[in-house]
N, C-alpha and C. Protein backbone atom coordinates (compact mmCIF):
# COMPACT_ATOMS: atom_id res chain seq x y z
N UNK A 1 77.08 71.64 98.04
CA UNK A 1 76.24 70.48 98.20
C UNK A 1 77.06 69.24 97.82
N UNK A 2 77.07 67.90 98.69
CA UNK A 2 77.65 66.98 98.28
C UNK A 2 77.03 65.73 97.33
N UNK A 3 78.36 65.50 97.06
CA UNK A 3 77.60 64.52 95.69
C UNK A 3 75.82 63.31 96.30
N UNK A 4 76.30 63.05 97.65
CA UNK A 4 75.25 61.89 98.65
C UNK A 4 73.57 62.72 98.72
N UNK A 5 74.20 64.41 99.22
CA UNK A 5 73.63 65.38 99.38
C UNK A 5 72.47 65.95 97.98
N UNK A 6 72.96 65.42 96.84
CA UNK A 6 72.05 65.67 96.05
C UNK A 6 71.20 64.30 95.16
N UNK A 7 72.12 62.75 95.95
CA UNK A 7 71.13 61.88 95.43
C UNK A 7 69.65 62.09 96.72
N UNK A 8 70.03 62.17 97.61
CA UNK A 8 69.30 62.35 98.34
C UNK A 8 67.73 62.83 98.13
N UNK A 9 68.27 64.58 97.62
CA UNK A 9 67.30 64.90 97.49
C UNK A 9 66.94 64.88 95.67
N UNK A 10 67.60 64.32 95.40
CA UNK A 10 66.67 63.72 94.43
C UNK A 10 65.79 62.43 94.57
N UNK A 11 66.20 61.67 94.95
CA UNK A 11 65.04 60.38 95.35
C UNK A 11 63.85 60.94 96.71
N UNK A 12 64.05 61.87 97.43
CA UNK A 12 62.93 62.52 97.71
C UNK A 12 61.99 63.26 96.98
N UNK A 13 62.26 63.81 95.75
CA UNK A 13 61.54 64.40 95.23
C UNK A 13 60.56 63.67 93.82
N UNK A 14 61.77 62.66 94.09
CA UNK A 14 60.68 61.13 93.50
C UNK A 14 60.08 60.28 94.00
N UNK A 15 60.04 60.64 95.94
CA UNK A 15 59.24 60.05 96.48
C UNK A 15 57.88 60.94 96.80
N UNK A 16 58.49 62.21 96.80
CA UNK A 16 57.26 63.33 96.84
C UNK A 16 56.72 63.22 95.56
N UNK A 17 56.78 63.44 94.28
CA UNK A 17 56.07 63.31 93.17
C UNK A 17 55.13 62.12 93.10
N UNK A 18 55.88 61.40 93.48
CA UNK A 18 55.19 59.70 92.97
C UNK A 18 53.81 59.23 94.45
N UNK A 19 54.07 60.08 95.61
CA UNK A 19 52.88 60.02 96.74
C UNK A 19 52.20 61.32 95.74
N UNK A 20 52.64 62.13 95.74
CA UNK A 20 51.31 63.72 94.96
C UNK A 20 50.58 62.45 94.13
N UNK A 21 50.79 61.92 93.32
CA UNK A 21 50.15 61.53 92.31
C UNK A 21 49.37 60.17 92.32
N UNK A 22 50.03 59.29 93.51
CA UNK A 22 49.32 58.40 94.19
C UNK A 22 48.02 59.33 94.22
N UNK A 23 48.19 60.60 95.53
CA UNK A 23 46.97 60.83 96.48
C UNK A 23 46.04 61.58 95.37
N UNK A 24 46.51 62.54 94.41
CA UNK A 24 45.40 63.12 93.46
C UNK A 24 44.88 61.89 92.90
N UNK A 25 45.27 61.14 92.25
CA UNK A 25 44.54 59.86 91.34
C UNK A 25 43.73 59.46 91.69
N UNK A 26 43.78 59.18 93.65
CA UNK A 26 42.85 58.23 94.25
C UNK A 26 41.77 59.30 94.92
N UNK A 27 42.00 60.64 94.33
CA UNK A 27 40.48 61.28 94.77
C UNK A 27 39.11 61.13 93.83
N UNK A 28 40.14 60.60 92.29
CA UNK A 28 39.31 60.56 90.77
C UNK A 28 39.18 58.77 91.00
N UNK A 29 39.66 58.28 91.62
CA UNK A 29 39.52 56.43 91.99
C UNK A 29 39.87 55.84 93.05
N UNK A 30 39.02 56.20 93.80
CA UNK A 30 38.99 55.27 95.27
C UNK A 30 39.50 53.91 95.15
N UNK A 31 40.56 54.18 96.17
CA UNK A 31 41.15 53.03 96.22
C UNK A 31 42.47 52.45 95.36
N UNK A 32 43.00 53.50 94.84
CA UNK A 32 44.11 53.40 94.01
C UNK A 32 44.88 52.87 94.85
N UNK A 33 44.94 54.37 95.87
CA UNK A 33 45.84 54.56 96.81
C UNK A 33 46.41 53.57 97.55
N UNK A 34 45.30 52.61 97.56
CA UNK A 34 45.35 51.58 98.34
C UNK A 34 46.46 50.28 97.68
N UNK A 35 46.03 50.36 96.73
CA UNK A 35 46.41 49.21 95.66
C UNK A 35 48.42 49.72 95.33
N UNK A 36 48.09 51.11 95.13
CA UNK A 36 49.25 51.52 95.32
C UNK A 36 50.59 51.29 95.95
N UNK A 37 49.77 51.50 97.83
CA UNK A 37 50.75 50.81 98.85
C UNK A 37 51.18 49.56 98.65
N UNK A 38 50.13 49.08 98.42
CA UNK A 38 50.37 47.22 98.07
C UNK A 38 51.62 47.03 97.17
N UNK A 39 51.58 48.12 95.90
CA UNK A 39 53.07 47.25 95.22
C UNK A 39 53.92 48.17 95.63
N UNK A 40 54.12 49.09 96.06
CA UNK A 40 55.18 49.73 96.91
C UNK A 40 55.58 48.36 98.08
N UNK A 41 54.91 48.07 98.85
CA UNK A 41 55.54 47.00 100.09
C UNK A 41 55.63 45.86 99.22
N UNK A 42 55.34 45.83 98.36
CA UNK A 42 55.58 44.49 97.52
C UNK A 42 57.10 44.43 97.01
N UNK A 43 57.41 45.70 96.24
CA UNK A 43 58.49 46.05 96.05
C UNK A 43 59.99 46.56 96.88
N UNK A 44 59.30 46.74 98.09
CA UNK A 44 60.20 46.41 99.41
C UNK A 44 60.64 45.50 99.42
N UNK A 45 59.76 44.44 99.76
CA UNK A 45 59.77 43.49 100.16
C UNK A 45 60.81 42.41 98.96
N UNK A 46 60.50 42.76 97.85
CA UNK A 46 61.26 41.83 97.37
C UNK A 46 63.07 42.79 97.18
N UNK A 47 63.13 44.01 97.28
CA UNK A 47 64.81 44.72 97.40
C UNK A 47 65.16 44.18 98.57
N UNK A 48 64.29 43.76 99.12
CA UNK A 48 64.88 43.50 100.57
C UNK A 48 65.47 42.11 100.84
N UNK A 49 65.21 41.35 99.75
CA UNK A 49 65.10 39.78 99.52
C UNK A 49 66.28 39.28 98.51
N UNK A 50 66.66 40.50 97.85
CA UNK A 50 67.41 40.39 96.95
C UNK A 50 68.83 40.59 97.45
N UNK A 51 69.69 39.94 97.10
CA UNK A 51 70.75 39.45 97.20
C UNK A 51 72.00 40.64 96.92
N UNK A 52 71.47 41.84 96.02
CA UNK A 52 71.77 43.33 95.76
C UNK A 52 71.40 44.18 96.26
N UNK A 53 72.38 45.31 96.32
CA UNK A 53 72.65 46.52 96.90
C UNK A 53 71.57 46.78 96.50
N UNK A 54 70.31 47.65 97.37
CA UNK A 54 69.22 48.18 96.23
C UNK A 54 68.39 49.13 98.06
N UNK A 55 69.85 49.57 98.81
CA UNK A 55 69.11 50.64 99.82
C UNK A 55 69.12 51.66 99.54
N UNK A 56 69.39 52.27 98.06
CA UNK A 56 69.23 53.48 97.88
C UNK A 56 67.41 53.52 97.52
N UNK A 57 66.78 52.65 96.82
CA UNK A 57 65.78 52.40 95.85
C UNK A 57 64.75 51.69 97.50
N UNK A 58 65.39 51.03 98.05
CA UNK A 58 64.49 50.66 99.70
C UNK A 58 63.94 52.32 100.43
N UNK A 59 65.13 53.10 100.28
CA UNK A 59 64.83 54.80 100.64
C UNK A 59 64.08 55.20 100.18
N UNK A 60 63.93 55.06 98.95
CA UNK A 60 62.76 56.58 98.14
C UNK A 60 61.33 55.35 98.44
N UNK A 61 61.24 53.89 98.52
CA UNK A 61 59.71 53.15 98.68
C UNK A 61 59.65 54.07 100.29
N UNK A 62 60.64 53.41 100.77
CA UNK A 62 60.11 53.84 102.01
C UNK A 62 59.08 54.96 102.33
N UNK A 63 59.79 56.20 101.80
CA UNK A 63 59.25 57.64 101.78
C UNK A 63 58.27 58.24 101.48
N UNK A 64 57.82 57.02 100.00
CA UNK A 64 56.87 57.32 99.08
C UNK A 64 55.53 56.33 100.14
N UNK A 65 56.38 55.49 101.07
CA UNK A 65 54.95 54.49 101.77
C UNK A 65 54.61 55.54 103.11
N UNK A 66 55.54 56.27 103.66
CA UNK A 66 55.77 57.32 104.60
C UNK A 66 54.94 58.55 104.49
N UNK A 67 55.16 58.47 103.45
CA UNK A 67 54.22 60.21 102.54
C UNK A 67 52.54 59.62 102.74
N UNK A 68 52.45 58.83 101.88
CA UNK A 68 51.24 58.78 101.54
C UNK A 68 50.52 58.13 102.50
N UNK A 69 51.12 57.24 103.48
CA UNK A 69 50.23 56.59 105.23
C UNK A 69 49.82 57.84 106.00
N UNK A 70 50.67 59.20 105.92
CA UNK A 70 50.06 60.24 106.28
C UNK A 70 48.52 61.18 106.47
């Protein structure tokens, strides 16, 4: 496995953890989920704005906004 090969799937599995726990939360509080997405694209939005390297950390929002629009 290569060194790229295991950040990889590690920031997937922090994008899978962090949607699991989005979607259980928001069965005990409607509308988490929602509020959720909001600072996820919020937090896009500003790595994206920023003047720093930060497409590793743009990857795992992405995934985690990917997972849970599902």
């Amino acid at each position: 496995m290569t060194d790229k090969n295991k950040i990889n799937q590690t920031h997937l599995i922090i994008a899978a953890v962090s949607a699991s726990f989005a979607k259980a939360f928001d069965k005990h509080h409607p509308g988490f989920k929602v509020d959720f997405l909001q600072e996820i694209e919020s937090h896009q939005y500003t790595f994206r704005e920023s003047s720093s390297d930060f497409e590793e950390a743009e990857e795992v929002l992405s995934w985690i906004n990917e997972i849970l629009s599902k």
